[in-house]
Protein backbone atom coordinates (compact mmCIF):
# COMPACT_ATOMS: atom_id res chain seq x y z
CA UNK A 1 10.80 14.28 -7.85
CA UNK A 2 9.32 17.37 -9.79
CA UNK A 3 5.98 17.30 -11.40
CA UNK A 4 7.14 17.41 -15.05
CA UNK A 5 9.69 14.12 -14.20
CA UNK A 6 6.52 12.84 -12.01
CA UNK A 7 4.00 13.07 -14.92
CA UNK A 8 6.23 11.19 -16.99
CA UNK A 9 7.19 8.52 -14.78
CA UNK A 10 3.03 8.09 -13.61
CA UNK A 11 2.30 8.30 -17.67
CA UNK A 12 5.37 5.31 -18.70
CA UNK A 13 3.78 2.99 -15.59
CA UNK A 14 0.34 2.58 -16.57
CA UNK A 15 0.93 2.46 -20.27
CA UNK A 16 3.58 -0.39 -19.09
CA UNK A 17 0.85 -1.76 -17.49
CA UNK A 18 -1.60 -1.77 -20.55
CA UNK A 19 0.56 -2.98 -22.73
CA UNK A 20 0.55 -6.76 -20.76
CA UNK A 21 4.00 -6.07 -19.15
CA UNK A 22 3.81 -6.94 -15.50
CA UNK A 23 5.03 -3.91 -13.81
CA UNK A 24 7.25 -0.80 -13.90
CA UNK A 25 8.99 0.57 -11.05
CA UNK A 26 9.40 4.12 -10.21
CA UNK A 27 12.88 4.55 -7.42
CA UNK A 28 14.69 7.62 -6.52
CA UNK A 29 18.07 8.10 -8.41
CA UNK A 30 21.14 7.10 -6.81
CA UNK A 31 23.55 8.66 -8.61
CA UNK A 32 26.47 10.39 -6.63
CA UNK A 33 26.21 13.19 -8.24
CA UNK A 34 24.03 15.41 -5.76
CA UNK A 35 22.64 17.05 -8.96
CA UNK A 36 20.96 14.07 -9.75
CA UNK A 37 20.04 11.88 -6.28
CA UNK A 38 16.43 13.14 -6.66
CA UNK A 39 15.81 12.24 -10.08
CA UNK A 40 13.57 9.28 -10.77
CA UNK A 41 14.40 6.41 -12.07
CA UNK A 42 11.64 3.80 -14.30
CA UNK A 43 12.40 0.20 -14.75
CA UNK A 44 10.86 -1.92 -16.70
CA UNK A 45 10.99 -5.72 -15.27
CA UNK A 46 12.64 -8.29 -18.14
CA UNK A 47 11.00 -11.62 -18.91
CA UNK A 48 11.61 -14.14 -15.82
CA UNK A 49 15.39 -14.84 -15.41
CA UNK A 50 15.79 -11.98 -17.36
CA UNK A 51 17.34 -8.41 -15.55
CA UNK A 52 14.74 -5.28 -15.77
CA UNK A 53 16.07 -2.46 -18.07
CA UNK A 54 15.79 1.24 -17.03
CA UNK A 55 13.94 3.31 -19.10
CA UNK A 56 15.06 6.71 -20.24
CA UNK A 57 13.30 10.26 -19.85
CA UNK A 58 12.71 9.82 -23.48
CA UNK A 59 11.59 6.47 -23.35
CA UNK A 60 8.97 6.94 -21.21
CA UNK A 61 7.83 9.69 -22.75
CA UNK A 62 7.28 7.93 -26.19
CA UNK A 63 4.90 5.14 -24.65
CA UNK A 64 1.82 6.02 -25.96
CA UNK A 65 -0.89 6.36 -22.70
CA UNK A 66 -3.67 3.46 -22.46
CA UNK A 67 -6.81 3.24 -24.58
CA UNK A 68 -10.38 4.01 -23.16
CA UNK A 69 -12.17 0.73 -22.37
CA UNK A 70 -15.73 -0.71 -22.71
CA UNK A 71 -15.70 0.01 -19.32
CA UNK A 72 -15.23 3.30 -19.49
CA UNK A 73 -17.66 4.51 -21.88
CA UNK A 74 -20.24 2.60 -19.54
CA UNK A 75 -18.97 4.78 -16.66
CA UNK A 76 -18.68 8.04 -18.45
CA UNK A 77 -22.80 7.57 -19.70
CA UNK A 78 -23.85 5.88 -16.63
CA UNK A 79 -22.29 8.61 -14.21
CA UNK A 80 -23.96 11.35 -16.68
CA UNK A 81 -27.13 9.55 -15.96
CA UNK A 82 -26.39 9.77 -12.38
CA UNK A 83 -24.90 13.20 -12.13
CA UNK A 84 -28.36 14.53 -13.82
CA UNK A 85 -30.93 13.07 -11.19
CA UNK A 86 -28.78 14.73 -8.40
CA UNK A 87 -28.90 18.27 -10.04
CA UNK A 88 -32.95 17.35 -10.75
CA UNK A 89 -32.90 16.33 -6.51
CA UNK A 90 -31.00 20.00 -5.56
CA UNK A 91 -33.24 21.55 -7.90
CA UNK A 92 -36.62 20.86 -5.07
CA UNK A 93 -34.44 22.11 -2.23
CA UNK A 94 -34.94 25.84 -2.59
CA UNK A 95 -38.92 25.26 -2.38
CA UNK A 96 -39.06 22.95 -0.24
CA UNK A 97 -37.00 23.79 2.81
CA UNK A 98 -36.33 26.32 5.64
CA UNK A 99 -33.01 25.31 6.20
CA UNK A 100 -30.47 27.82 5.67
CA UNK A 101 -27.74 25.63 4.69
CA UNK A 102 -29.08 23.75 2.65
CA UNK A 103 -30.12 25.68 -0.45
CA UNK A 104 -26.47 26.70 -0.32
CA UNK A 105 -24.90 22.93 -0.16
CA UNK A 106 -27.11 22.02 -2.90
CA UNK A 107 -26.09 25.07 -5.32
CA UNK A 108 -22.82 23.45 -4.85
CA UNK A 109 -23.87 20.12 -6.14
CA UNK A 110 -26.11 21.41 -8.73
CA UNK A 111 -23.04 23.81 -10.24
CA UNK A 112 -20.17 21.23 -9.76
CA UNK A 113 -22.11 17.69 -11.34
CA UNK A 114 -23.54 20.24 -14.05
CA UNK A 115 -19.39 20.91 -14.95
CA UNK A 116 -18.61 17.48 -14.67
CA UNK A 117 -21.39 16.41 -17.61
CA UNK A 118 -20.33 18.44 -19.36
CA UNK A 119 -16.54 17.02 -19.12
CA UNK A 120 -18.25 13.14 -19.23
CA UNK A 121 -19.97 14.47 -22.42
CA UNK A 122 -17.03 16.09 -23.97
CA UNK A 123 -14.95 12.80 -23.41
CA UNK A 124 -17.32 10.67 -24.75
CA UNK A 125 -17.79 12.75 -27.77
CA UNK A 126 -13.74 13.09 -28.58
CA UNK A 127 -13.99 9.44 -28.47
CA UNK A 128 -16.93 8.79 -30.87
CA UNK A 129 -19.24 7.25 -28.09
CA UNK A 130 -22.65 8.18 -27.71
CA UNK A 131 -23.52 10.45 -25.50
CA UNK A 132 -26.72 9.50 -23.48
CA UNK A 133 -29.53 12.34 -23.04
CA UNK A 134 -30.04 12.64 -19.00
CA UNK A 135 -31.45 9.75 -17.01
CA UNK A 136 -34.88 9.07 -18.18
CA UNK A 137 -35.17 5.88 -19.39
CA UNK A 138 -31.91 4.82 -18.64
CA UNK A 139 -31.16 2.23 -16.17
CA UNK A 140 -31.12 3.27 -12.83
CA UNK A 141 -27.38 3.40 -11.40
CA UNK A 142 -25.96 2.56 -8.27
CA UNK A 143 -27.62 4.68 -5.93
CA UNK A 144 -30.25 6.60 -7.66
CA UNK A 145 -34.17 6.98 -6.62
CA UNK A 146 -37.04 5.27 -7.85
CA UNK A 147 -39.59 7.43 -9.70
CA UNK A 148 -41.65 6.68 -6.49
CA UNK A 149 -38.94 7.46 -4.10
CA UNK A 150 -38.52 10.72 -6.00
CA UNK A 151 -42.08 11.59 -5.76
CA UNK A 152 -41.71 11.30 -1.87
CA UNK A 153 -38.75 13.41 -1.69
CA UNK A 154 -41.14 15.66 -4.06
CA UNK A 155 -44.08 16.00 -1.93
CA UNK A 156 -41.88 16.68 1.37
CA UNK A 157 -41.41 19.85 2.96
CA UNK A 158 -39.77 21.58 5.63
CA UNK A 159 -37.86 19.43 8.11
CA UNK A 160 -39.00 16.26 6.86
CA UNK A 161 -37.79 17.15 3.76
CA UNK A 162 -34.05 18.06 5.37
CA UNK A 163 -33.85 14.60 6.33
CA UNK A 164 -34.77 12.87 3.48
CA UNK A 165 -33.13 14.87 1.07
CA UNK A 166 -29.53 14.57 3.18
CA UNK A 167 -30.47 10.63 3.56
CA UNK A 168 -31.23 9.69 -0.07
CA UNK A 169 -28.35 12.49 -1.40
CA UNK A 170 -26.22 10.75 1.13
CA UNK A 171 -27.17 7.17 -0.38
CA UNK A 172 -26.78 8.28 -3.68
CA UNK A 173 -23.52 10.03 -3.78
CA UNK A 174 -22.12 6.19 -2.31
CA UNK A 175 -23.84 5.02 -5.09
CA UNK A 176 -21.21 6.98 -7.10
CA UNK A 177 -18.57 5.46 -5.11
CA UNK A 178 -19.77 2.11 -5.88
CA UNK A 179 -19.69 3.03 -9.80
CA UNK A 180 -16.08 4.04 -9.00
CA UNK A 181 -14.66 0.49 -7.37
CA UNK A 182 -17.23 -0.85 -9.97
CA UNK A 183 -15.11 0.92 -12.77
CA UNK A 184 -11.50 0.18 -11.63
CA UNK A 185 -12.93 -3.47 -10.63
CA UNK A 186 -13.89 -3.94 -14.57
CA UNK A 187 -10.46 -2.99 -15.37
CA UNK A 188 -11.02 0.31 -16.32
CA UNK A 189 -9.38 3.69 -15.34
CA UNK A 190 -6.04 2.97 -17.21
CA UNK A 191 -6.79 5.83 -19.32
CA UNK A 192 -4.98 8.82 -18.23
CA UNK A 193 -8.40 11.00 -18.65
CA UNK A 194 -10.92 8.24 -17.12
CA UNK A 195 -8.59 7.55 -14.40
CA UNK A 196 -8.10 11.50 -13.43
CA UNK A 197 -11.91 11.74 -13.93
CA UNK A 198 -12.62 9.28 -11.40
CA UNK A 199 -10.25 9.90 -8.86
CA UNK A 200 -11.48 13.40 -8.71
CA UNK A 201 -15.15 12.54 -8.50
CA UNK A 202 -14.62 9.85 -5.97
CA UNK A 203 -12.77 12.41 -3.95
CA UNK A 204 -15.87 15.33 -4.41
CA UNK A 205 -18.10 13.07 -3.32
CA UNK A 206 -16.88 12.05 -0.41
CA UNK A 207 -15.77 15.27 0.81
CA UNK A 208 -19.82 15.96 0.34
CA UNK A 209 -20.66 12.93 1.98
CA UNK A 210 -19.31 13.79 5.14
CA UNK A 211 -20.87 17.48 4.39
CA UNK A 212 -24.17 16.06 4.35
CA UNK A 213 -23.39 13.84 7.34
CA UNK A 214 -22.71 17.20 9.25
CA UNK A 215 -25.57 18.77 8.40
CA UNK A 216 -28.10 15.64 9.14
CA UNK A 217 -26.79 15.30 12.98
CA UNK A 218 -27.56 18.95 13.04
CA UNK A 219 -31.36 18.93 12.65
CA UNK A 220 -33.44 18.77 15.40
């Protein structure tokens, strides 16, 4: 399957999906001709008792994609929220630590959750939501630190401060995978841009995760 026929066929199932019918299915074509054995073939299942009906290129490409949800507008602001107290926690790395690593892993997270605001706040703007102004004030999500436990990681240094800034980053960036089964759990994600969103920071985060993991079993 190609990527243009793949986008298509990915796009026709989930607005399928949205629009109450049970399923689509996506199968290889079996036509004789060898020109077109790999092309996919979309099939819409009928109404019980009823045969499914196989969609065209051009029919799938005129289903319109899913609507945002409720669901994810509360993702979108919430994840904002939590994206902002991680850059403020990389922010106390380079004077507090020793560690040569770390001011370097936390660059990453400050640069890469500062891009990804900025693509939460740019989708909830092009859909007329409000866009929430950092985390103070805001609810604490899945994951995030207390003002207390903040002031802790604060008034740490050196060693100390390694651990519990690679323990509580650790804890929060599964936070951020909770908001993610949280999201899809709601029955949100359908939306082609949510959905791509998600995926994406689901997958960062747990490639960091394991980063992080590294780095703790290396301190002394």
């Amino acid at each position: 399957m190609n990527r243009t026929h793949g986008i298509i066929a990915a796009a026709a199932v989930a607005a399928i999906a949205a629009s109450g019918i049970t399923a689509a299915v996506v199968v290889s074509g079996g036509s004789s001709d060898e020109a077109d054995a790999d092309e996919p073939r979309i099939v819409q299942p009928g109404a019980p008792g009823e045969e499914g009906r196989e969609l065209s290129e051009d029919d799938a490409a005129s289903i319109d994609p899913p609507a945002h949800t409720a669901a994810d507008t509360r993702f979108m602001q919430g994840m904002i929220a939590h994206h902002q107290q991680a850059i403020d926690m990389a922010a106390l790395v380079e004077g507090h630590t020793q560690n040569e690593d770390l001011p370097l892993f936390a660059e990453r997270i400050s640069v890469s959750q500062t891009d990804e605001i900025a693509r939460m706040e740019e989708w909830l703007t092009e859909r007329s939501e409000e866009v929430p102004a950092g985390h103070e004030g805001h609810e604490l999500m899945p994951g995030m630190l207390t003002e207390e436990q903040f002031g802790q990681l604060d008034a740490a240094s050196g060693q100390a401060f390694d651990r519990l800034f690679l323990q509580r980053m650790i804890a929060h960036h599964q936070g951020a995978l909770q908001m993610v089964d949280e999201l899809y759990g709601a029955g949100g994600g359908l939306e082609p841009a949510a959905d791509r969103f998600a995926r994406e920071a689901e997958a960062d985060q747990s490639i960091e995760i394991r980063r992080m993991e590294e780095l703790l079993s290396s301190l002394p």
